[in-house]
C-alpha atoms as a PDB file:
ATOM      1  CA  UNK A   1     -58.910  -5.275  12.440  1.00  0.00           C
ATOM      2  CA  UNK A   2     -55.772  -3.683  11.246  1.00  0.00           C
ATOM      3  CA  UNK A   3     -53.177  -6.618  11.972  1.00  0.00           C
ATOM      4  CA  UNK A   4     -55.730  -8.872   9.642  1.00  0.00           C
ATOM      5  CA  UNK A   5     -54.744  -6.925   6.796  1.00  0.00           C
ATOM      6  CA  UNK A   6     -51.182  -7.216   6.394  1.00  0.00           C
ATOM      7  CA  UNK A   7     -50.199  -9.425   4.044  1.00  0.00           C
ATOM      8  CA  UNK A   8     -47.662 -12.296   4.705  1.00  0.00           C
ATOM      9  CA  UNK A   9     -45.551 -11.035   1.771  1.00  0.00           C
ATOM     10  CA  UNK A  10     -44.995  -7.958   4.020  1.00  0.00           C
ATOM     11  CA  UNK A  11     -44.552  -9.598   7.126  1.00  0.00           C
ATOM     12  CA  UNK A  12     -42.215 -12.084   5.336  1.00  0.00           C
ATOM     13  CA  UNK A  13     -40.414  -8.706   4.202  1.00  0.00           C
ATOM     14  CA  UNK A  14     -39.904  -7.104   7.087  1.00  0.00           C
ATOM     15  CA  UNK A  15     -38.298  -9.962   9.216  1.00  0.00           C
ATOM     16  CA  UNK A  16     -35.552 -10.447   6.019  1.00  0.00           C
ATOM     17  CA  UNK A  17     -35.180  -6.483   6.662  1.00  0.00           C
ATOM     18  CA  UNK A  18     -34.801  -7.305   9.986  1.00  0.00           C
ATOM     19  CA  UNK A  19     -32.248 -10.142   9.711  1.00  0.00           C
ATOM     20  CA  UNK A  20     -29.810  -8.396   7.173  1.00  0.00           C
ATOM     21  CA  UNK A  21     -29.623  -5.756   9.483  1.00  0.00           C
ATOM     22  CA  UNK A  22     -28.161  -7.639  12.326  1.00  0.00           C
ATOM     23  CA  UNK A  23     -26.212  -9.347   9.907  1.00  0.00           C
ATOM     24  CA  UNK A  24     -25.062  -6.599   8.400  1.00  0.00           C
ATOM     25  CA  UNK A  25     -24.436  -5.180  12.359  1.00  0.00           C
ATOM     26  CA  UNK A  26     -22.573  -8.107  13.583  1.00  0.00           C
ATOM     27  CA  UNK A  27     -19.884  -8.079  10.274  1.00  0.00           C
ATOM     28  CA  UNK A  28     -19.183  -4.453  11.390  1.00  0.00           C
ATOM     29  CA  UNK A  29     -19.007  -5.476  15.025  1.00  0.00           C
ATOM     30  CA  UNK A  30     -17.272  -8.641  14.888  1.00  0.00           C
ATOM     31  CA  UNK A  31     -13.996  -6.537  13.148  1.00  0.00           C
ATOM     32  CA  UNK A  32     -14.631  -5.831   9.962  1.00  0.00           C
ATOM     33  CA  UNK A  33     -15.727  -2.323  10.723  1.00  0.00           C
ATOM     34  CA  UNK A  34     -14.569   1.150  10.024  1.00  0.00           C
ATOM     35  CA  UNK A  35     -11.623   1.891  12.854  1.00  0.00           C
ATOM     36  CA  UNK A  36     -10.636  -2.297  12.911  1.00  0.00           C
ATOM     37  CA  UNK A  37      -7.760  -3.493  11.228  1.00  0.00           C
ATOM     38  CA  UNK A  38      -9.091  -6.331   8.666  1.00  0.00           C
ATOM     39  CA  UNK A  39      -7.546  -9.520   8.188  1.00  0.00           C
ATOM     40  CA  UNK A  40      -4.734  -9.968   5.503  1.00  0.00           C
ATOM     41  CA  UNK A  41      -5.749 -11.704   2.155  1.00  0.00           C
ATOM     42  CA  UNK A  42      -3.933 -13.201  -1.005  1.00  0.00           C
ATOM     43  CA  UNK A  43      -5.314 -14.019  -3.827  1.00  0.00           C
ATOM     44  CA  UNK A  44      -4.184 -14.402  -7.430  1.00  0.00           C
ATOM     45  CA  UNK A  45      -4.405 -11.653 -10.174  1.00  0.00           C
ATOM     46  CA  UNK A  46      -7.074 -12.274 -12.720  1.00  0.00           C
ATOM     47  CA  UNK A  47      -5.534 -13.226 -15.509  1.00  0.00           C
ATOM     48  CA  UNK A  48      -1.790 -13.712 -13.944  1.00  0.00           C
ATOM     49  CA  UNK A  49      -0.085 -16.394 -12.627  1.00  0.00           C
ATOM     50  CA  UNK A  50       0.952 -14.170  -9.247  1.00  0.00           C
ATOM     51  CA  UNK A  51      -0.407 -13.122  -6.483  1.00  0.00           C
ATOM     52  CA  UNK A  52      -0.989  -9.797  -4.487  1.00  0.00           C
ATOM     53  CA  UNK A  53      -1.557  -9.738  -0.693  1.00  0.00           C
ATOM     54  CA  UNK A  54      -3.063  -6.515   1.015  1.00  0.00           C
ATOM     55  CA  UNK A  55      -0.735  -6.421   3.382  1.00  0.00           C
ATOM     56  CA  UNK A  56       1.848  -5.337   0.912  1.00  0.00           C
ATOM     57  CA  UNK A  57      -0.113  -2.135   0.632  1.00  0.00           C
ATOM     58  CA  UNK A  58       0.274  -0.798   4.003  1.00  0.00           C
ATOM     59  CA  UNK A  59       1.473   2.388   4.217  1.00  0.00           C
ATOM     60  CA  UNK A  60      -0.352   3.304   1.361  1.00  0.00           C
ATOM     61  CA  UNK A  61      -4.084   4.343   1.511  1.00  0.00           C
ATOM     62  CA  UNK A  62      -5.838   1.863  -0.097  1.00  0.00           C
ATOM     63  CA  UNK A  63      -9.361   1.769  -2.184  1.00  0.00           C
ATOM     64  CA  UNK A  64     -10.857  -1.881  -1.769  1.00  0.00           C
ATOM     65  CA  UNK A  65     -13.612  -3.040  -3.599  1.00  0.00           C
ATOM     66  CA  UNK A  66     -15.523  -6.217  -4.158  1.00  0.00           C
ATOM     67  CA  UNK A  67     -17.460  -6.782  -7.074  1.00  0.00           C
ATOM     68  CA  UNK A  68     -19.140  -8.596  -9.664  1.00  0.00           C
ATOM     69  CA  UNK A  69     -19.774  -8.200 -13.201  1.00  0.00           C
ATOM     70  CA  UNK A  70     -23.092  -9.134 -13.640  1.00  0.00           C
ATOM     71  CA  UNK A  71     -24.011  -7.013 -10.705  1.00  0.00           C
ATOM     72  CA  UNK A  72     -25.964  -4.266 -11.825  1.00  0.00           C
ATOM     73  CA  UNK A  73     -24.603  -1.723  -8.766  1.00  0.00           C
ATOM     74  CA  UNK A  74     -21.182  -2.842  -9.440  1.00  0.00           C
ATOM     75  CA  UNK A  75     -21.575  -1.785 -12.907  1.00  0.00           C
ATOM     76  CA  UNK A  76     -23.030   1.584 -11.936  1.00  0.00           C
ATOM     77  CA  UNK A  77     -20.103   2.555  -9.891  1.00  0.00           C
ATOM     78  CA  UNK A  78     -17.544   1.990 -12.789  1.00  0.00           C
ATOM     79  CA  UNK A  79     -17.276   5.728 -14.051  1.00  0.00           C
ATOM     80  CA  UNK A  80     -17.027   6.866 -10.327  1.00  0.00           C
ATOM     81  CA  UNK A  81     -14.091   4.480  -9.319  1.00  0.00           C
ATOM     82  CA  UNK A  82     -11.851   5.184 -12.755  1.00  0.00           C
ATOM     83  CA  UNK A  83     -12.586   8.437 -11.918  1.00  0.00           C
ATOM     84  CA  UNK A  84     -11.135   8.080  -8.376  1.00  0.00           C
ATOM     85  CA  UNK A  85      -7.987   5.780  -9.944  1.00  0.00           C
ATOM     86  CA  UNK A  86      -7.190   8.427 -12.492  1.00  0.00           C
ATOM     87  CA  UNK A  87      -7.096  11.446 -10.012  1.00  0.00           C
ATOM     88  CA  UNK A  88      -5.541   9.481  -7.174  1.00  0.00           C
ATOM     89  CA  UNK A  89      -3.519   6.728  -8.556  1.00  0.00           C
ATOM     90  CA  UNK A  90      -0.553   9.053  -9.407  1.00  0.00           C
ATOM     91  CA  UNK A  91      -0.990  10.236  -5.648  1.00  0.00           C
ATOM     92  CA  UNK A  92      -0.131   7.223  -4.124  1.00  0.00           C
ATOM     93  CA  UNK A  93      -3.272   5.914  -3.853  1.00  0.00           C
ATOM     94  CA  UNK A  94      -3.850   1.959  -4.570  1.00  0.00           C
ATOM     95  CA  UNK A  95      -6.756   0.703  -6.096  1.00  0.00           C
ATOM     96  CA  UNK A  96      -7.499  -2.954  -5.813  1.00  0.00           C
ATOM     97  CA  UNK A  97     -10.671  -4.713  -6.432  1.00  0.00           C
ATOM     98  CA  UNK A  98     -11.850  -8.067  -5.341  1.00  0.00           C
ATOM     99  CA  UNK A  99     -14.124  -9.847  -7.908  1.00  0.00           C
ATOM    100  CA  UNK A 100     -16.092 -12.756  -6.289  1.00  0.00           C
ATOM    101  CA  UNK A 101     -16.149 -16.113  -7.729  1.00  0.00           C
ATOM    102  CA  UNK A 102     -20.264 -16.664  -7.104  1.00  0.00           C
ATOM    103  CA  UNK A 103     -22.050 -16.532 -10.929  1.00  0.00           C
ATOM    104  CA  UNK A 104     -18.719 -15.918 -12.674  1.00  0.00           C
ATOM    105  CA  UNK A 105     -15.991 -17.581 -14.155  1.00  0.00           C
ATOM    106  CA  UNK A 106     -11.895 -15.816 -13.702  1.00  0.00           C
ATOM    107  CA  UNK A 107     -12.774 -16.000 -18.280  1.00  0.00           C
ATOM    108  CA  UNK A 108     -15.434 -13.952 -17.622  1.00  0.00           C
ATOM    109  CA  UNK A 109     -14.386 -11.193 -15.040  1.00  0.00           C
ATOM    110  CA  UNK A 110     -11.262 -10.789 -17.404  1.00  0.00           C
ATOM    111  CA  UNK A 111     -13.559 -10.210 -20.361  1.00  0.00           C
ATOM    112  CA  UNK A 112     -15.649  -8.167 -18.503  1.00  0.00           C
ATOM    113  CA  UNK A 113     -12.150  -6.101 -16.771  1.00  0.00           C
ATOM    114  CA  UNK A 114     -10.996  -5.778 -20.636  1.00  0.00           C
ATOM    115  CA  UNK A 115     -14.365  -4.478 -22.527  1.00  0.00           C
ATOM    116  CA  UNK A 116     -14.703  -2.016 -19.554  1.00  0.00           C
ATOM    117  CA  UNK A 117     -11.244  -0.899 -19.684  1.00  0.00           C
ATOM    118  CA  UNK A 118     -10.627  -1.127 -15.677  1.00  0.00           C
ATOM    119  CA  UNK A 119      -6.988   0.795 -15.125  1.00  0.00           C
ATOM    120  CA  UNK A 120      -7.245  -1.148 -11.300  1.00  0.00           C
ATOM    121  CA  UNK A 121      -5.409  -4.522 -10.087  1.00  0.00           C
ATOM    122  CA  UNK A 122      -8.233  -7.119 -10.090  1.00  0.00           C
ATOM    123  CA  UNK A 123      -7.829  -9.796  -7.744  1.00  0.00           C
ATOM    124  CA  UNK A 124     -10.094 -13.315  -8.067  1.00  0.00           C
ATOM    125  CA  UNK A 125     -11.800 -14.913  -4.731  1.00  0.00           C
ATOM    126  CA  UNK A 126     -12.535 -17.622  -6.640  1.00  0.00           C
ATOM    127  CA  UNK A 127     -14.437 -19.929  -3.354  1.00  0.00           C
ATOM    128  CA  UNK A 128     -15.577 -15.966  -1.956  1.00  0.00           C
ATOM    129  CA  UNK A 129     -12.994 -17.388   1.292  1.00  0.00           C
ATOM    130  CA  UNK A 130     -11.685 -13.738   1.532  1.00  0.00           C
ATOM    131  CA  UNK A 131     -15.345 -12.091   1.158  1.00  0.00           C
ATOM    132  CA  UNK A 132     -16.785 -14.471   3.551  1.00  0.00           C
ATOM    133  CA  UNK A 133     -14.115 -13.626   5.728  1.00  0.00           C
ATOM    134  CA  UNK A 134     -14.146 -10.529   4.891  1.00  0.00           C
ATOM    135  CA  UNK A 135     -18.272 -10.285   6.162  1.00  0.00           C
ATOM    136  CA  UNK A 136     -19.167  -8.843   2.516  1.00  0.00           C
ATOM    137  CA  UNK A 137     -23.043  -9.216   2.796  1.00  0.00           C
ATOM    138  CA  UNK A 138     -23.956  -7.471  -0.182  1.00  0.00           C
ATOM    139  CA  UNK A 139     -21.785  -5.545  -3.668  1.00  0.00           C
ATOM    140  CA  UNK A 140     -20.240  -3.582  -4.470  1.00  0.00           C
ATOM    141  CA  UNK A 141     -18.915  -3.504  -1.346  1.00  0.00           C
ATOM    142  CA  UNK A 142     -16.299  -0.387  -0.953  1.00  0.00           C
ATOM    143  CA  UNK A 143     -13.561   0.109   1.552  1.00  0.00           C
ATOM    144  CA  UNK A 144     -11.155   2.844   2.202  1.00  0.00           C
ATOM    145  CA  UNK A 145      -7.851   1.790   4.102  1.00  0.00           C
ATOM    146  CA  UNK A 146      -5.101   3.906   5.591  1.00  0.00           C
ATOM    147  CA  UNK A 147      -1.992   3.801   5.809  1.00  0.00           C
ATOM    148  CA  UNK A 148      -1.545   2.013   9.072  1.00  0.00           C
ATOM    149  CA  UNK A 149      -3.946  -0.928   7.654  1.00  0.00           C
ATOM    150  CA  UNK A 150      -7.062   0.712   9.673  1.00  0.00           C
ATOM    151  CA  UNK A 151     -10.701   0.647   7.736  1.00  0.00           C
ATOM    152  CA  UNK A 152     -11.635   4.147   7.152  1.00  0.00           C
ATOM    153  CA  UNK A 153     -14.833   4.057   4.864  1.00  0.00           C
ATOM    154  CA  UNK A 154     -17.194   0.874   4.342  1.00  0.00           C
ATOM    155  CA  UNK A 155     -20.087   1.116   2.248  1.00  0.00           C
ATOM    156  CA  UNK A 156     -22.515  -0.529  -0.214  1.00  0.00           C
ATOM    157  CA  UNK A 157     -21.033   1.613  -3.374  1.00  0.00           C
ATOM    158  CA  UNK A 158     -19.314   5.058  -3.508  1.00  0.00           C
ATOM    159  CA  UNK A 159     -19.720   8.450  -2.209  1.00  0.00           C
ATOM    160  CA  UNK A 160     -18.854  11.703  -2.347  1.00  0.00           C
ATOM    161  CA  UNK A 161     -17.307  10.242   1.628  1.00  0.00           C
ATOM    162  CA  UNK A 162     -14.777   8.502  -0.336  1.00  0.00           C
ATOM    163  CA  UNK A 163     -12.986  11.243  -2.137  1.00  0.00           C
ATOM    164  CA  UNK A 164     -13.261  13.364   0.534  1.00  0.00           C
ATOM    165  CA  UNK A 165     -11.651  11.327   2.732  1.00  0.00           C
ATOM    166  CA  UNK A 166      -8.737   9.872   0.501  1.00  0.00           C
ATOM    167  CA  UNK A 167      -7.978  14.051   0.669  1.00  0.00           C
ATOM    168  CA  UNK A 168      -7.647  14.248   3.373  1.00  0.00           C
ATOM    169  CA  UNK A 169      -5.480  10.888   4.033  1.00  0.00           C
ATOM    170  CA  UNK A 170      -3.224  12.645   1.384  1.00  0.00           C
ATOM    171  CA  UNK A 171      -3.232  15.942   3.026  1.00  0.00           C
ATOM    172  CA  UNK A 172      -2.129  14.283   6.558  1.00  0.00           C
ATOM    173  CA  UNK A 173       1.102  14.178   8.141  1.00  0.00           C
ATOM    174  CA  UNK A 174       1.591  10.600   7.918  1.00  0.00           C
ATOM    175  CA  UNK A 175       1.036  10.769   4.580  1.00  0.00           C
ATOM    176  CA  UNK A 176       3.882  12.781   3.751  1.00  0.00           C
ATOM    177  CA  UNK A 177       5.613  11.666   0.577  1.00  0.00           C
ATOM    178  CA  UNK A 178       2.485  11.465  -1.027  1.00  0.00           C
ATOM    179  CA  UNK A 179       1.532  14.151  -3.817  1.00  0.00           C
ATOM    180  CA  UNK A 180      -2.114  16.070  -2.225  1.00  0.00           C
END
């Protein structure tokens, strides 16, 4: 018969499938989502001795990422976001990124922040609290705020979305003030 062919392996596969979906589902559900306001965070600057919370960015649009430097994606999406910080940074635009404290050491993401030359404020979740709270499931995990502290973009990595819509954030009246 055909069910005595598939494997365990693949059964095993497709219920983890299954499960990071509705986990994935309930983080955007349970306010984390685009069009919710996200809970405030501070955390210390890699690095520094002082802190940055995200609420001090409001009424600026706002490029949030969490990261890790041994992850391979997070790596990958480098180019794209110093890209994004040197044609929007000047506009207004805050970068911040959120390095997580699982497999890594504050030493080593400011090692890592230096040899890659990252222009962006890094910020260090050393016990993940603010991912966790955050419902980060997987990295990099991108987020695009606006100005009134809404979530306009989530995503596993970057798109084409993101630049696209940080235009037009810049382009809108309640942006005014800020160079399109």
């Amino acid at each position: 018969m055909m069910f005595e062919r598939i494997s365990f392996n693949k059964v095993v596969s497709v219920a983890v499938l299954a499960f990071l979906f509705m986990v994935s589902s309930l983080a955007v559900e349970t306010g984390y989502g685009v069009g919710k306001q996200p809970p405030d965070f501070k955390l210390k600057v890699v690095g520094g001795n002082n802190t940055v919370n995200l609420a001090q960015f409001r009424g600026k649009p706002v490029v949030l990422v969490y990261w890790a430097g041994w992850c391979g994606p997070c790596r990958k999406e480098i180019p794209a976001l110093k890209e994004l910080y040197s044609k929007y940074s000047s506009k207004g635009v805050q970068f911040v990124s959120v390095a997580i404290g699982y497999r890594q050491t504050e030493e080593d993401v400011a090692k890592f922040a230096a040899a890659q030359q990252l222009p962006y404020v890094i910020l260090w979740d050393k016990d993940n609290k603010v991912s966790e709270e955050w419902a980060v499931r997987s990295i990099p995990t991108n987020f695009v705020i606006d100005l009134d502290g809404v979530i306009r973009y989530r995503s596993f990595g970057i798109s084409p979305e993101v630049e696209t819509l940080l235009q037009s954030m810049l382009k809108s009246e309640n942006c005014r003030g800020f160079a399109p």
